[in-house]
C-alpha atoms as a PDB file:
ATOM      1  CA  UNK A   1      -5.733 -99.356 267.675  1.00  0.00           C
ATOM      2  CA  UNK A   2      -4.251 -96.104 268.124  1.00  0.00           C
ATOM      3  CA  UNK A   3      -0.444 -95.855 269.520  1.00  0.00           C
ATOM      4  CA  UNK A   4       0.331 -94.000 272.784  1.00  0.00           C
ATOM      5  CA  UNK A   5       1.471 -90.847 270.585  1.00  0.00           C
ATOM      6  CA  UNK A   6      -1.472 -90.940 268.940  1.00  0.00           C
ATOM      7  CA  UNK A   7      -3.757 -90.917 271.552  1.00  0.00           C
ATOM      8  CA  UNK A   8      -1.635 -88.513 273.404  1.00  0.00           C
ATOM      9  CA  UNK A   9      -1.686 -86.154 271.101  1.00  0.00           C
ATOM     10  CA  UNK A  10      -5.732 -86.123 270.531  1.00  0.00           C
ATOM     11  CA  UNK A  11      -6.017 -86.314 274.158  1.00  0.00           C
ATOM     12  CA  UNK A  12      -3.716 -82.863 274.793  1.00  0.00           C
ATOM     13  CA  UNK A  13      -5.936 -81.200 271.808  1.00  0.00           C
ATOM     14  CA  UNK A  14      -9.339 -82.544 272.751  1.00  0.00           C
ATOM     15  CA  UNK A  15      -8.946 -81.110 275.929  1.00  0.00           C
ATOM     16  CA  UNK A  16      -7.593 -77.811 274.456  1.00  0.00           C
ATOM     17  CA  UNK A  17     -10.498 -77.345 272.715  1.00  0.00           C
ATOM     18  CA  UNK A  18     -13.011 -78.222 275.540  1.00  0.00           C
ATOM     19  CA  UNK A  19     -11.268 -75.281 277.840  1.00  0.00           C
ATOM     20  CA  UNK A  20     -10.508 -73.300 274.987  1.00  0.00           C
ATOM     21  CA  UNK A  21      -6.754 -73.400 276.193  1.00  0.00           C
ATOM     22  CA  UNK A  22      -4.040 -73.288 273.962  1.00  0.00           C
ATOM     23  CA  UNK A  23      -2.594 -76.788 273.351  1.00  0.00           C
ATOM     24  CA  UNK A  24       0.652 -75.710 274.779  1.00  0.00           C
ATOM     25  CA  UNK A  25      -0.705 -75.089 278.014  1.00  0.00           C
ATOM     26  CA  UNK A  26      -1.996 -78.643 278.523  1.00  0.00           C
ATOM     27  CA  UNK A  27       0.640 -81.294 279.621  1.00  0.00           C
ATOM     28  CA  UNK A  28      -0.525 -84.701 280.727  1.00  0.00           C
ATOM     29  CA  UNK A  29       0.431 -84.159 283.754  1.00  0.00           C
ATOM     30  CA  UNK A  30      -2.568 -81.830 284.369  1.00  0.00           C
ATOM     31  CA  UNK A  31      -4.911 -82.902 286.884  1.00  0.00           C
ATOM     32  CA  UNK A  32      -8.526 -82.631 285.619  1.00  0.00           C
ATOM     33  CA  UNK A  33      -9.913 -80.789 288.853  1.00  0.00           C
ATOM     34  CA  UNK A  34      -7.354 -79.285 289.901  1.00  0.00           C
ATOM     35  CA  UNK A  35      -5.382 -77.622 286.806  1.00  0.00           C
ATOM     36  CA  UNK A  36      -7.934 -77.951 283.951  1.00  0.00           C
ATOM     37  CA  UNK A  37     -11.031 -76.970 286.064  1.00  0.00           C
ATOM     38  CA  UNK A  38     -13.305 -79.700 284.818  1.00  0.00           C
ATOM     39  CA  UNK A  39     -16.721 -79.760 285.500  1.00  0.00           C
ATOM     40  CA  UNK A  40     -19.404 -82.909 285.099  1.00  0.00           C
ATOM     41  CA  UNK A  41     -20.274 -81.181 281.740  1.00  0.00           C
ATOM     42  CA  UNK A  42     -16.722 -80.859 280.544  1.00  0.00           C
ATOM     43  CA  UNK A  43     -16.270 -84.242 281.484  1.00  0.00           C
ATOM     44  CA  UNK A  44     -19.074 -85.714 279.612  1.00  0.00           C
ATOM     45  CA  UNK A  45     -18.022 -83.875 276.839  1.00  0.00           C
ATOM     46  CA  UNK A  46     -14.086 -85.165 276.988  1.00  0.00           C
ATOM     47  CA  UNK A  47     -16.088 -88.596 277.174  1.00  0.00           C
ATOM     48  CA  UNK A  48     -17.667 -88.401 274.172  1.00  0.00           C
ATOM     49  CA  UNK A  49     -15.588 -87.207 271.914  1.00  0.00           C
ATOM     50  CA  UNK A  50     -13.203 -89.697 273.017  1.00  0.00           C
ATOM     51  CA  UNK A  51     -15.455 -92.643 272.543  1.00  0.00           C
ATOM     52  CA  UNK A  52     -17.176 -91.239 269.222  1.00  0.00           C
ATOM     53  CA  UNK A  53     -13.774 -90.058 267.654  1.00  0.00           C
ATOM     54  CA  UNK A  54     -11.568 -93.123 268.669  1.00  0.00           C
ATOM     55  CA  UNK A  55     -13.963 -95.899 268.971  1.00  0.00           C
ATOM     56  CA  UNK A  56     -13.839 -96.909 272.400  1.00  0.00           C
ATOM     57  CA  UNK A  57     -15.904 -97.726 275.237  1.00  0.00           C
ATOM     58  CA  UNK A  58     -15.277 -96.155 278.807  1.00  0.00           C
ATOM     59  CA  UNK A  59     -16.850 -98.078 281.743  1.00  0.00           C
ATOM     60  CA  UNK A  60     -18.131 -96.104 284.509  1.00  0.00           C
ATOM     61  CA  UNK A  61     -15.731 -98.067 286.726  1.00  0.00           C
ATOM     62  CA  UNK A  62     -13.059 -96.175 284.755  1.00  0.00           C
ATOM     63  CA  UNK A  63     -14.101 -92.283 285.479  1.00  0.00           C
ATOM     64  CA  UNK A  64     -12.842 -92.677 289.272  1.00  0.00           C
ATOM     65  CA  UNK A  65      -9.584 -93.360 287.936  1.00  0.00           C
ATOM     66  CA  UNK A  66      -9.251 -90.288 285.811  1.00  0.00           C
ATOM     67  CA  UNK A  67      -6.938 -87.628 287.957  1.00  0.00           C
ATOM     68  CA  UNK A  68      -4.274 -86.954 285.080  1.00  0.00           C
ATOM     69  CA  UNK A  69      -4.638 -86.619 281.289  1.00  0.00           C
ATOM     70  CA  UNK A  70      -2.075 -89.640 281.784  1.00  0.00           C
ATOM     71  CA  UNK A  71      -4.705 -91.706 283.568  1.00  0.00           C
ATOM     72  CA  UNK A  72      -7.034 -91.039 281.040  1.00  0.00           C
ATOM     73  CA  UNK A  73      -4.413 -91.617 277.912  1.00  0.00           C
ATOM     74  CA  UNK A  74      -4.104 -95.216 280.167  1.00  0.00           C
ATOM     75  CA  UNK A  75      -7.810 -96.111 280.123  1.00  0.00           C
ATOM     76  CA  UNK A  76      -7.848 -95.027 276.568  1.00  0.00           C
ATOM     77  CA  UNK A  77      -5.425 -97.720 275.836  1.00  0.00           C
ATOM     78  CA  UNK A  78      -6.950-100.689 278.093  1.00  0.00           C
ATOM     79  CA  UNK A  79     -10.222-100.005 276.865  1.00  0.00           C
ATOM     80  CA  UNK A  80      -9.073-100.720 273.095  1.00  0.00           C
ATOM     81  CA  UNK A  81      -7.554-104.265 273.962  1.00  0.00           C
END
């Protein structure tokens, strides 16, 4: 399993490169709708790259929780106990 740093830090990049942002510019304190602009296809695409690059498995149950890259970093985390 990944550490918190780890999966920070893939998190803050993955999304970079989804909204062709600069890294620098995404904290994890970024709300998905509301500073990063996500869209359904954004989010499916967050989604899986996060399950095909760090081998987990996000429930649907999970996705209403996501408001912050920090809530996200969190399911992340439970998902690979």
């Amino acid at each position: 399993m990944k550490s918190i740093d780890e999966v920070n830090t893939y998190l803050l990049a993955e999304v970079a490169k989804i909204k062709s942002l600069p890294v620098e510019s995404v904290t994890l304190e970024s709300h998905i709708l509301y500073d990063l602009y996500f869209d359904s296809v954004d989010l499916i695409d967050l989604l899986t790259s996060i399950e095909y690059d760090l081998n987990v498995v996000i429930g649907d149950d999970e996705l209403e929780n996501f408001t912050t890259l920090a809530s996200v970093s969190q399911a992340i985390l439970q998902c690979g106990k």
